[in-house]
Protein backbone atom coordinates (compact mmCIF):
# COMPACT_ATOMS: atom_id res chain seq x y z
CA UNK A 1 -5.72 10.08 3.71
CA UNK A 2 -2.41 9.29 5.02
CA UNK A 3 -1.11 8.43 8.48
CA UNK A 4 2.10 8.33 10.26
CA UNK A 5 1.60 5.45 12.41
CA UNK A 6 5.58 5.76 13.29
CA UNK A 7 8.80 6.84 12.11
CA UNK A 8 8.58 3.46 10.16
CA UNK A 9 5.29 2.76 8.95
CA UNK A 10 2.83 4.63 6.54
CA UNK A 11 -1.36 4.33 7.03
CA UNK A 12 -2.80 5.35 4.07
CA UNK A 13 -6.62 5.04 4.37
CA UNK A 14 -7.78 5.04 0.21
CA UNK A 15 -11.21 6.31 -1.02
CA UNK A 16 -12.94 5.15 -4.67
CA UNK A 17 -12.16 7.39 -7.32
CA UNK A 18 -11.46 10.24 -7.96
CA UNK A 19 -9.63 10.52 -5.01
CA UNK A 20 -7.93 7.57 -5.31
CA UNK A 21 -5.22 8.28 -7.92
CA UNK A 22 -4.60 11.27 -5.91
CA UNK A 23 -4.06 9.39 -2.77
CA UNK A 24 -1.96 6.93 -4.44
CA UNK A 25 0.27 9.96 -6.30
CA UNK A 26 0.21 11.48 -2.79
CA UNK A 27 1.48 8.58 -1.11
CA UNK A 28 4.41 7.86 -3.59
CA UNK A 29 5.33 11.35 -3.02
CA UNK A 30 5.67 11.11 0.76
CA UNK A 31 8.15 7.89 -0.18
CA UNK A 32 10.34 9.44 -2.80
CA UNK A 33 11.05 12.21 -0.94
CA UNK A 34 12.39 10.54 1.59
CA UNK A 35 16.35 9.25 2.40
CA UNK A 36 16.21 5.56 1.69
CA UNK A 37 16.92 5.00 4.78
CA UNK A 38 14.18 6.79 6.87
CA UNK A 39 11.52 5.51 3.71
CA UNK A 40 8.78 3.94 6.03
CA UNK A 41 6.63 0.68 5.44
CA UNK A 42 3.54 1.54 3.53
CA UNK A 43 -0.30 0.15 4.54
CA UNK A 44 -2.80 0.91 2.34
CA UNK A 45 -5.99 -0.09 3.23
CA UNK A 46 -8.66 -0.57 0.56
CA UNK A 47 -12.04 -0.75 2.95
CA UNK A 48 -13.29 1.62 0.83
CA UNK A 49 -12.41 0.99 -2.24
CA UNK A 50 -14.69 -0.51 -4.89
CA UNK A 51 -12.98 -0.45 -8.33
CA UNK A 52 -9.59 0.09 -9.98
CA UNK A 53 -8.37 0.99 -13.03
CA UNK A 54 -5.30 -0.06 -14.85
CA UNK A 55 -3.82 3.64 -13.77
CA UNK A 56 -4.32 2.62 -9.90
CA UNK A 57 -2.46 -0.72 -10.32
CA UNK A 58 0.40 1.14 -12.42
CA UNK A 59 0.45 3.38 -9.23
CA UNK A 60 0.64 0.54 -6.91
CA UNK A 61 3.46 -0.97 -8.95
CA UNK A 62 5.52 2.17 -9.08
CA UNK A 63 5.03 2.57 -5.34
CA UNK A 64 6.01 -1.13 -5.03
CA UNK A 65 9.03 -0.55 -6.89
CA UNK A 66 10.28 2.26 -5.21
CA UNK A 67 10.01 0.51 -1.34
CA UNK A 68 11.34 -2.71 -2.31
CA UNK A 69 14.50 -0.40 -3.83
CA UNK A 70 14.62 0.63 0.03
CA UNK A 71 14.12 -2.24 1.44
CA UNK A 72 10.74 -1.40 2.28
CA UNK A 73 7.42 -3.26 2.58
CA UNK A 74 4.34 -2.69 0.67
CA UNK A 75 0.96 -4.55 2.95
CA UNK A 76 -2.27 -3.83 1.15
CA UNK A 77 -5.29 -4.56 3.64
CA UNK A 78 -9.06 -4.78 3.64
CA UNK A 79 -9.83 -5.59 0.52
CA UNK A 80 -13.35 -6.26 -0.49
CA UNK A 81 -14.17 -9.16 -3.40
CA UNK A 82 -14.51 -6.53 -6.29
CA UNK A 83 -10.74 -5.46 -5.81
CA UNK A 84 -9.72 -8.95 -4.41
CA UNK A 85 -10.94 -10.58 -8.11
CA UNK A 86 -9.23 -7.71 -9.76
CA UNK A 87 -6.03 -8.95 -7.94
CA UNK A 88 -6.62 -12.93 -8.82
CA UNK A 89 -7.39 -11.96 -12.31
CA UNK A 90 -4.53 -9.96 -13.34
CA UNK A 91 -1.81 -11.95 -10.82
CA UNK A 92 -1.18 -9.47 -8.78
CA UNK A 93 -1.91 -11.76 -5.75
CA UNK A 94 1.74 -13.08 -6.17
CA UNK A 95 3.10 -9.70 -6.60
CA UNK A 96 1.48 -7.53 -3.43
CA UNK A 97 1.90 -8.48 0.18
CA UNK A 98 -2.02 -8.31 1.72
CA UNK A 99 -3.27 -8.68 5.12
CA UNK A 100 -7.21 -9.15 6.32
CA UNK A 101 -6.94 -6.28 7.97
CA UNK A 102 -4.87 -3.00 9.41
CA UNK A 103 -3.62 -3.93 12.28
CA UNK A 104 -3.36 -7.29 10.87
CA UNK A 105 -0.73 -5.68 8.52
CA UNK A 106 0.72 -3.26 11.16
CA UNK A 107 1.71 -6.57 13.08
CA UNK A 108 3.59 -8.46 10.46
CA UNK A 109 5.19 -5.10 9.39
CA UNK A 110 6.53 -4.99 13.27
CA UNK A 111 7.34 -8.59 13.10
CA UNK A 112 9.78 -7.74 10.23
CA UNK A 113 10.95 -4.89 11.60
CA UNK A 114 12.08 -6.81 14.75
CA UNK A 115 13.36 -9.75 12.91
């Protein structure tokens, strides 16, 4: 389920499959839709998620892609160790921004914001 925290910054709080693919889809589809320039910051926060599939992390990358094109930060939160391995095995730890927590990843999204 996705939240407008502000103008610039996206919650979106993710749920194990099956709705996760359509959270993700939903969420990339709030970002493409906007002007570059009013594209918000994305959080998604994983405290519920268990498991993902290769289809989730193509998600994530697309939705990566598309907020770095506008300038945009991607802060993935709360992850528990089954996802957090997934991340360490495949690398992904050096490609995804992550923070222990929400607000956690609400505040450095500010900090960069006012930087």
């Amino acid at each position: 389920m996705s939240t407008e925290w502000s103008d610039q910054i996206l919650i979106s709080d993710l749920s194990d499959e099956p709705e996760l693919s359509d959270e993700l889809a939903s969420v990339y589809q709030r970002v493409a839709e906007q002007d570059v320039e009013r594209t918000p910051n994305v959080v998604l926060n994983f405290s519920s998620v268990t498991y993902l599939n290769s289809s989730n992390i193509a998600q994530m990358l697309r939705l990566r892609k598309r907020l770095t094109e506008c300038d945009r930060r991607l802060m993935l939160c709360s992850l528990g160790d089954p996802i957090w391995s997934t991340m360490l095995l495949t690398g992904l730890d050096k490609v995804f921004s992550f923070a222990p927590d929400t607000a956690t990843a609400l505040a450095a999204l500010q900090l960069d914001d006012a930087s």
